[in-house]
Structures are given as C-alpha cells and as structure tokens.
Protein backbone atom coordinates (compact mmCIF):
# COMPACT_ATOMS: atom_id res chain seq x y z
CA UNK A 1 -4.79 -7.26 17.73
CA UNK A 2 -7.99 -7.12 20.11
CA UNK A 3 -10.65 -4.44 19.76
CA UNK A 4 -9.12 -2.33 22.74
CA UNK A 5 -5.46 -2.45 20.89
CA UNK A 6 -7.11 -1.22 17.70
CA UNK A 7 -8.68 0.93 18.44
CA UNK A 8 -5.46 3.13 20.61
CA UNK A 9 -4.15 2.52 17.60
CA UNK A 10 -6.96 4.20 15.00
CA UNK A 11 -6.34 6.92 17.95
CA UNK A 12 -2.75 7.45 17.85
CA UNK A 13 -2.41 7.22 13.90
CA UNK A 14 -5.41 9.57 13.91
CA UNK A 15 -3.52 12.16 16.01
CA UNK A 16 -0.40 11.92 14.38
CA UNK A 17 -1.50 12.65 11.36
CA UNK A 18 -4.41 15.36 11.99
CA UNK A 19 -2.78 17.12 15.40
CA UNK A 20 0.67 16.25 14.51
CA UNK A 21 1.10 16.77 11.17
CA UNK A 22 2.99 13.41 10.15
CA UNK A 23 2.49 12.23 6.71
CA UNK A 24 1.74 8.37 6.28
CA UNK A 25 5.21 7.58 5.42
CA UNK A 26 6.40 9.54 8.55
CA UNK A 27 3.72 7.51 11.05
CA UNK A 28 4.25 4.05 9.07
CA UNK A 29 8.17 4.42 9.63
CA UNK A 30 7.25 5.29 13.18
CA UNK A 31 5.07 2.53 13.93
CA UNK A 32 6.81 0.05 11.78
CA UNK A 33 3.75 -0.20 9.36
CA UNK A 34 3.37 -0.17 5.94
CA UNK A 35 2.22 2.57 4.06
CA UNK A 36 -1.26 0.88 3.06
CA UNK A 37 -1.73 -0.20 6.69
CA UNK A 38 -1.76 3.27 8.16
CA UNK A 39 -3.93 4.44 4.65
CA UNK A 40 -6.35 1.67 5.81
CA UNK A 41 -6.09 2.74 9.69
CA UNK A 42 -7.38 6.12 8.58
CA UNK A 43 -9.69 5.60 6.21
CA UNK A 44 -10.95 3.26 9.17
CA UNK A 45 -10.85 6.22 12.20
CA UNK A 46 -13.19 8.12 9.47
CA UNK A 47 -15.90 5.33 9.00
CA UNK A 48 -15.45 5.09 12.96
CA UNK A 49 -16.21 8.67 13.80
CA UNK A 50 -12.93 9.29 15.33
CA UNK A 51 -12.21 11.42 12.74
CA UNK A 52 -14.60 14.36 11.25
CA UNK A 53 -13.93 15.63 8.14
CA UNK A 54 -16.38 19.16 8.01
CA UNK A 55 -16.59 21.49 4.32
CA UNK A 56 -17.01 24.54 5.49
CA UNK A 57 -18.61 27.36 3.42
CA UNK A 58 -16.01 28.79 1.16
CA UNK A 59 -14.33 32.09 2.44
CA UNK A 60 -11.78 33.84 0.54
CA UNK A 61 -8.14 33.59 1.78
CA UNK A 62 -7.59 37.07 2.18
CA UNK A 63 -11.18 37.98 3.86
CA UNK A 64 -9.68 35.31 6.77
CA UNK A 65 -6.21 37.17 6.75
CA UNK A 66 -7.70 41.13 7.44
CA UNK A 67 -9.73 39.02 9.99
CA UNK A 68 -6.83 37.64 11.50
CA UNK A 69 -4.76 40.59 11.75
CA UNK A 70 -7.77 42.44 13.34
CA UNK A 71 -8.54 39.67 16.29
CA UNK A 72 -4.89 39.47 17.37
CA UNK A 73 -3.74 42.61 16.42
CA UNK A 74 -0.64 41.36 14.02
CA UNK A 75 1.34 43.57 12.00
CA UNK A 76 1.29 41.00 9.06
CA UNK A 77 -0.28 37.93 8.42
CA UNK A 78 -0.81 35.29 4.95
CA UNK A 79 -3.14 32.64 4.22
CA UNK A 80 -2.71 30.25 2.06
CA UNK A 81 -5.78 28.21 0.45
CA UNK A 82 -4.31 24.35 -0.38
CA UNK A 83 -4.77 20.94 -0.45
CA UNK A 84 -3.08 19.11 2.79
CA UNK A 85 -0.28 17.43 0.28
CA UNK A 86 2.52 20.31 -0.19
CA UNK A 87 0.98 22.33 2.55
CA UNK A 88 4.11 23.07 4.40
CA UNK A 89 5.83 24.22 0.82
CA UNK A 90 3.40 26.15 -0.27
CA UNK A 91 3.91 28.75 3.09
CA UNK A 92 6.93 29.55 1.39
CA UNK A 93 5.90 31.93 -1.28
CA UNK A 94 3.93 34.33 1.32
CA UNK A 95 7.21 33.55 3.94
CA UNK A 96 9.14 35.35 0.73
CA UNK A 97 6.67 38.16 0.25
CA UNK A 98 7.54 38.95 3.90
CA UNK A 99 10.63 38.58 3.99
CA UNK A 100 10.76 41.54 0.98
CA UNK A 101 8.35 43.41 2.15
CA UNK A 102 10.50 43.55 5.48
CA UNK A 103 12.90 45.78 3.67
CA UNK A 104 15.91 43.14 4.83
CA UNK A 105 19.17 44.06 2.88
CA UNK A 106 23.20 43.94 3.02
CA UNK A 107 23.99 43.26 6.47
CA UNK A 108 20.42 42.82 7.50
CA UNK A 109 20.26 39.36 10.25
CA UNK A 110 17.15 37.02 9.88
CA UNK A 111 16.80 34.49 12.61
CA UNK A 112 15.88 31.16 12.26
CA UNK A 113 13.93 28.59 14.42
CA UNK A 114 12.78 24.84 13.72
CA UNK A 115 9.90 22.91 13.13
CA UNK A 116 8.30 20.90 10.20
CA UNK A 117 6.29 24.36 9.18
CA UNK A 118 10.10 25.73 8.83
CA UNK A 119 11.78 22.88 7.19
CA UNK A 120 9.20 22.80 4.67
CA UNK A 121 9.62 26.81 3.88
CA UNK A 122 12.68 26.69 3.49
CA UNK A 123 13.00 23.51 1.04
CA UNK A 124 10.83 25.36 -1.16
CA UNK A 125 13.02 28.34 -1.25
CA UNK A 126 13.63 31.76 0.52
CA UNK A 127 13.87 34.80 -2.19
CA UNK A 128 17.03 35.95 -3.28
CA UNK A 129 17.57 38.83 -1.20
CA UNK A 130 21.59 39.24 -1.25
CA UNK A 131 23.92 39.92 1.74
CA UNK A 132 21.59 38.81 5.01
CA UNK A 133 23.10 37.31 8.27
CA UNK A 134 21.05 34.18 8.72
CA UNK A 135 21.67 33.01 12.31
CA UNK A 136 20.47 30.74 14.45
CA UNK A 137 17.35 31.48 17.32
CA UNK A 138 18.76 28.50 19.55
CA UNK A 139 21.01 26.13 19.53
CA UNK A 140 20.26 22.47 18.45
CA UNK A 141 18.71 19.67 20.16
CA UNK A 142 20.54 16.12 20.15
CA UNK A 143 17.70 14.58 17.88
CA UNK A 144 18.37 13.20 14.38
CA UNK A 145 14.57 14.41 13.27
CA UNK A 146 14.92 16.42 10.18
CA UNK A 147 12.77 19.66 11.26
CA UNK A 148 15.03 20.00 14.60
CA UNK A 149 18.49 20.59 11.85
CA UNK A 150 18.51 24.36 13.17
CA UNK A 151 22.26 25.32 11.51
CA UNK A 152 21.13 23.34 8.27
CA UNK A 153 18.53 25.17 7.95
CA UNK A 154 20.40 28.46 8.21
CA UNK A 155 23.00 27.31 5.58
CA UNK A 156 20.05 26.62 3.08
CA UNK A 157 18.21 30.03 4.01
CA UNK A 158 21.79 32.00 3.30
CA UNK A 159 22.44 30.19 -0.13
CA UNK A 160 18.96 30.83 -1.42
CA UNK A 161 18.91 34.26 0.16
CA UNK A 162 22.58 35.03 -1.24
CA UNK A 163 23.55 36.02 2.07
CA UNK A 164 26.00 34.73 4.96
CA UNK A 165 25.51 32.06 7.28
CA UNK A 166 26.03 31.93 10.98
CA UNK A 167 26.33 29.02 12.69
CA UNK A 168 26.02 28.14 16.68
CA UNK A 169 26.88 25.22 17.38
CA UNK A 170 25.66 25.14 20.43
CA UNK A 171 23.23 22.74 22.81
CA UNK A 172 19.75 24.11 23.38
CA UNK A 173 19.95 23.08 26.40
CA UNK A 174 23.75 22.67 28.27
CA UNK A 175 24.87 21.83 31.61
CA UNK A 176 23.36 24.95 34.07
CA UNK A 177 26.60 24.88 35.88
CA UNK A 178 28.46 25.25 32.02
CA UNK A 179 26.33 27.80 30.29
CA UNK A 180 28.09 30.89 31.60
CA UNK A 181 31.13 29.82 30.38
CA UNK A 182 30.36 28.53 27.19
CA UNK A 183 28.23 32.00 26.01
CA UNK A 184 31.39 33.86 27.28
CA UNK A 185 33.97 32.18 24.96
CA UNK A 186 34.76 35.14 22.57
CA UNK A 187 33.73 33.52 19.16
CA UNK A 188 30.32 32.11 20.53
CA UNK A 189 30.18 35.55 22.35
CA UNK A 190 30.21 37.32 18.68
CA UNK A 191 27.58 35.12 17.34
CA UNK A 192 25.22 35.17 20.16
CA UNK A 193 25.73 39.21 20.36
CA UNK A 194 23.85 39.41 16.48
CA UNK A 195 20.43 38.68 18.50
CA UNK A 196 20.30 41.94 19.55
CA UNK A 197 20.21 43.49 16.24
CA UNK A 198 17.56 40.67 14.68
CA UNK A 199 15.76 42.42 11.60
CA UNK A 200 13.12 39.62 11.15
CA UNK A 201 12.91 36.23 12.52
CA UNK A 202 11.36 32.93 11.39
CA UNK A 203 10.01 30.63 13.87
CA UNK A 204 7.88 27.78 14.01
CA UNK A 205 4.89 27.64 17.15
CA UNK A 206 5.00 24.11 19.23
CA UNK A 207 2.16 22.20 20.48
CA UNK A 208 1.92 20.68 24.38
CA UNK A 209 4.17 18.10 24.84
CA UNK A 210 0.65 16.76 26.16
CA UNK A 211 -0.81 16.97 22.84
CA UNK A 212 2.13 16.13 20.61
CA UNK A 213 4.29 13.52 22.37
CA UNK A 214 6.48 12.06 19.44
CA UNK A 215 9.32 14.32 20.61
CA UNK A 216 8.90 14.20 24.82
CA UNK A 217 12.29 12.09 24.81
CA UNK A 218 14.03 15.49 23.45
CA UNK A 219 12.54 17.40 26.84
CA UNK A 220 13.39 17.51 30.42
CA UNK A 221 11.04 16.52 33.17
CA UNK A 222 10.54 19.87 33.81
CA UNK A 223 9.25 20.74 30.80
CA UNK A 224 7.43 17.70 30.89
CA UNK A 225 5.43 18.96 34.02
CA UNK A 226 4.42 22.25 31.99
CA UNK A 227 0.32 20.92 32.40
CA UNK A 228 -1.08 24.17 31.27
CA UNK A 229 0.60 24.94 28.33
CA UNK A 230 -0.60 26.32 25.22
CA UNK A 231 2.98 25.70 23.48
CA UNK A 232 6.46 27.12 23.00
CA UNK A 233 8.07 29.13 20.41
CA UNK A 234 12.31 27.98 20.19
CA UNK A 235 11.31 26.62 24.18
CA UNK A 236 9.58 29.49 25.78
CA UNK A 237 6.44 28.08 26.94
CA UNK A 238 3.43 30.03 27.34
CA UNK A 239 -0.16 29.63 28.18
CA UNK A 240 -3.16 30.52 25.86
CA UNK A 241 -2.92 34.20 27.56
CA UNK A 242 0.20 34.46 26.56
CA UNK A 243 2.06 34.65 29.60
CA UNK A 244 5.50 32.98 29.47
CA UNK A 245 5.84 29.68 32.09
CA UNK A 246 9.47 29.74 34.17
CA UNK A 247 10.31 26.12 33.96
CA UNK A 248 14.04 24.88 35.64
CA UNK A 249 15.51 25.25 32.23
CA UNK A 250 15.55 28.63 31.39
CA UNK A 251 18.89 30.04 32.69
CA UNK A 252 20.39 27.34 31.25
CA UNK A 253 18.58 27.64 27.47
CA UNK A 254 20.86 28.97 25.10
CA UNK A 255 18.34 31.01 22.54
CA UNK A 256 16.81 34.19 21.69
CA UNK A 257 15.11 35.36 24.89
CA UNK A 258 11.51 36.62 25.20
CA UNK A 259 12.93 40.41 25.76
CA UNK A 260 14.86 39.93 22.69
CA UNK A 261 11.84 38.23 20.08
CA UNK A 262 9.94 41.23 21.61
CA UNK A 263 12.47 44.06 20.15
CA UNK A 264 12.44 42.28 16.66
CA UNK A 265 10.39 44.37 14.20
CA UNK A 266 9.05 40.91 12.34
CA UNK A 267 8.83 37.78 13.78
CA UNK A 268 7.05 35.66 11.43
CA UNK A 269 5.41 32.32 12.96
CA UNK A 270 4.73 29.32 10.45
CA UNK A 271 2.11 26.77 11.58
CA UNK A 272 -0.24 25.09 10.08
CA UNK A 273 -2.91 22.91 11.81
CA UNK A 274 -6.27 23.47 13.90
CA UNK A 275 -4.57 22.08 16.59
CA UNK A 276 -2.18 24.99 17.20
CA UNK A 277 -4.70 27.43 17.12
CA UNK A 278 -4.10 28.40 20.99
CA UNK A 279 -0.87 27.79 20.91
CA UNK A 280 -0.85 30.70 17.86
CA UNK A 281 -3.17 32.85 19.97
CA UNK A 282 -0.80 32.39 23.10
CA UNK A 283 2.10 33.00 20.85
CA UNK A 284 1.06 36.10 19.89
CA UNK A 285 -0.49 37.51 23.13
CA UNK A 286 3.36 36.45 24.84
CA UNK A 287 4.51 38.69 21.75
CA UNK A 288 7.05 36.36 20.74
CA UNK A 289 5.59 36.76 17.12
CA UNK A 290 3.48 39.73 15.63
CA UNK A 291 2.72 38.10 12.15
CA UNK A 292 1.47 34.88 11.35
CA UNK A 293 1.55 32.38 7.93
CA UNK A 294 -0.92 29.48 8.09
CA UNK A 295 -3.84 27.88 5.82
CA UNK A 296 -7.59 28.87 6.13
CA UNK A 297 -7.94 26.06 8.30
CA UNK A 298 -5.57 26.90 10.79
CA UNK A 299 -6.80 30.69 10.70
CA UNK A 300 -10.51 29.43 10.67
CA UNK A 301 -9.72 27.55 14.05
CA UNK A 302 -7.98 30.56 15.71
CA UNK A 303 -10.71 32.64 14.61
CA UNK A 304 -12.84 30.49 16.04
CA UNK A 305 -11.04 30.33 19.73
CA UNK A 306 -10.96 33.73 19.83
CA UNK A 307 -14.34 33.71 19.38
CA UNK A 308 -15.88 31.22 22.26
C-alpha cells in the first residue's frame, strides 16, 4: 500500500470510528481487516495528527444537562458521563427514567425509530412499565444492518416493557404509485392510525449521508442530493435551522410525519457523538424531538455550536 492509499485509509478508519460510531470489530469486518490492523491504523491516525484526542476540564454531568435544556429549550434532557466502550448501553438507564417519568401506562403507545444509539438502549433494557403499545415510527429499510431491525426492536421494547407489540411491516420507502393503496388496506390502516395518539417516542438523530456514507446504498438519489443537510430523524431531513428539506420521497415515505412527531408530548432523541451535534441542534429547532439523551461529549459539542 503506497503513502497516498494509507493514508485514505488512516482517514476512513478514523471517521468510522470517531464520526460514525463503528467499533473495531464493526470497521475490520467492513474493510476485511483484522482486528489488530484497524487497532494499529488508529493508534497510527493519532501519532499522525489526524486524530485529536483533547481532556477537557471536568464538568459535572448534570451542570451540562440544565445547560442543555436552557440553549435549546428541551423539555427533558440526560447526560451520561462514560467511557466510549458500553456507551450506547449505558443511555438506557436515563432512556428508562424518561420513559417513567412520562407517566406512560395501560394502553399508553411509545414509538420506536432506529439507529445504533437505539439498538443499544434497548439491548440494555427498557423498564417494566406494563400494558404499552410499542409501534413502529416507519417502516423498515431492505438492509440486513442490525440498528435498521425497526419491528425487532419493537418486539424487544414490548417484552421488557410488559406491554404489546405492533408491528408494520411495511417498506420505508414503497413504490409512489403503490403507497396509497397499501396505507389504505384496513389492517395496515389500524396500525398506522395509533400515530396519532403517540404518548412518547424514541428516535435516533442521523448524520449527512455526506458525512456518514456506510449506509448511502440504503438511500435514493434524491436523498443523496440533500447537500445542506444537518441530518434526518426516521428520514425527515432538516438543516441546522431546523427547517425540514422536501426531497422526491416524501409522499411516498411511509412514517410518522413531521406534523405528527410535533403533537407527541415526548420525543426522546438518542445520539451520541460530537459529530451530530448540528444534526441534534437541527433536530430540535425542526421540533421533531423536545428532549435529548447523549454523553458530555456530545452535549459539550452542541453547546459549543450553539455557541459560535
């Protein structure tokens, strides 16, 4: 491998595993590497300068979370103070503290979106809070990646919660010409008809497809050609202002639409790298979510956006 080769490569395992949040056996399966290879390649991007590893003076999780909920004007928000391994899990516990504080109960619906944030909540465990409609926020893309398994993650939230699962086993995005007719049939009429009465939802916020690539084979073109995004929340795309970006795909997306995230009392976004700090701050300003769950680095980075 030539110097040029090299180092794309200390650049790409770099971003993957600091923007992206792959581990190394994620990016070594990717890449067909080994393990130790992509250990070396970042130890390497360190020594190199390509990556900048900053200790910051220590402030207290909950100092960062009053400040958060001030600067974008959230009705909840947790931070969580951890070490990068068991990151995602360890969002669960505050996820759960919502979730209670929420008030959800017999009969109550909690939507559910994707992303690695979400998979890794909810394989730690959602409180046991009996009787809850878990239901789908879109349907599910055609992709065998293990944070895109929307109605296996509902099952798993309703048997920890105790409650009742709803699938829809539907495309996120169908055939334009199809979509009418599909929504219409009475059963997936019924199912789709329970996001109008969301109590809380759980969503995961999406980088650029600019920024995070490793999934642009899931999207259309016309997503693609989104240049100015901040990110997307279940494939509304927004810019860091928060205004949403019309893209051909919308009247044929089968998911919770912005009007509808906007009537649900909690929408809880998990998300967890600096990275996604405007996407979070675009997120919220779109009001697709009004509370946030992240780490001290991830609030630290939005704080600091809003800030500049």
């Amino acid at each position: 491998m030539d110097g040029s080769a090299t180092r794309k490569t200390l650049h790409l395992v770099a971003r993957l595993h600091y923007e992206s949040d792959l581990s190394q056996v994620e990016i070594a399966r990717r890449l067909q590497l080994s393990t130790a290879t992509i250990s070396r390649l970042l130890r390497r991007a360190r020594e190199e300068g390509i990556v900048r590893i900053e200790i910051r003076d220590f402030v207290a999780p909950d100092e960062i979370r009053r400040d958060l909920i001030n600067a974008l004007g959230l009705k909840q928000a947790a931070v969580v103070d951890t070490v990068e391994i068991g990151l995602l899990d360890s969002l669960a516990q505050p996820v759960g503290t919502l979730l209670k504080e929420a008030g959800l109960k017999d009969g109550s619906v909690l939507a559910i979106g994707w992303g690695r944030a979400v998979r890794g909540v909810i394989r730690a465990g959602l409180p046991r809070i009996p009787g809850v409609i878990t239901v789908p926020a879109t349907g599910g893309i055609q992709q065998a990646a293990p944070h895109f398994q929307i109605n296996e993650f509902v099952r798993q939230a309703a048997e920890q919660l105790g409650g009742e699962p709803k699938f829809i086993f539907a495309p996120y995005l169908p055939a334009p010409q199809y979509r009418d007719a599909f929504v219409s049939d009475p059963a997936v009429h019924e199912l789709i008809s329970l996001w109008d009465h969301i109590d809380v939802a759980l969503v995961g916020v999406g980088l650029p497809h600019t920024v995070d690539p490793i999934h642009a084979g899931t999207v259309t073109s016309s997503e693609r050609a989104l240049t100015h995004v901040a990110g997307d929340v279940i494939r509304h795309y927004f810019d860091e202002d928060g205004t949403i970006l019309p893209w051909d795909g919308n009247n044929s997306l089968i998911a919770v639409s912005p009007a509808q995230m906007r009537a649900v009392p909690l929408v809880i976004g998990v998300a967890v790298s600096p990275a996604k700090a405007k996407a979070i701050i675009g997120a919220v300003r779109a009001k697709l979510i009004n509370a946030v769950v992240t780490d001290v680095a991830t609030a630290e980075a939005i704080l600091g956006e809003l800030q500049a």
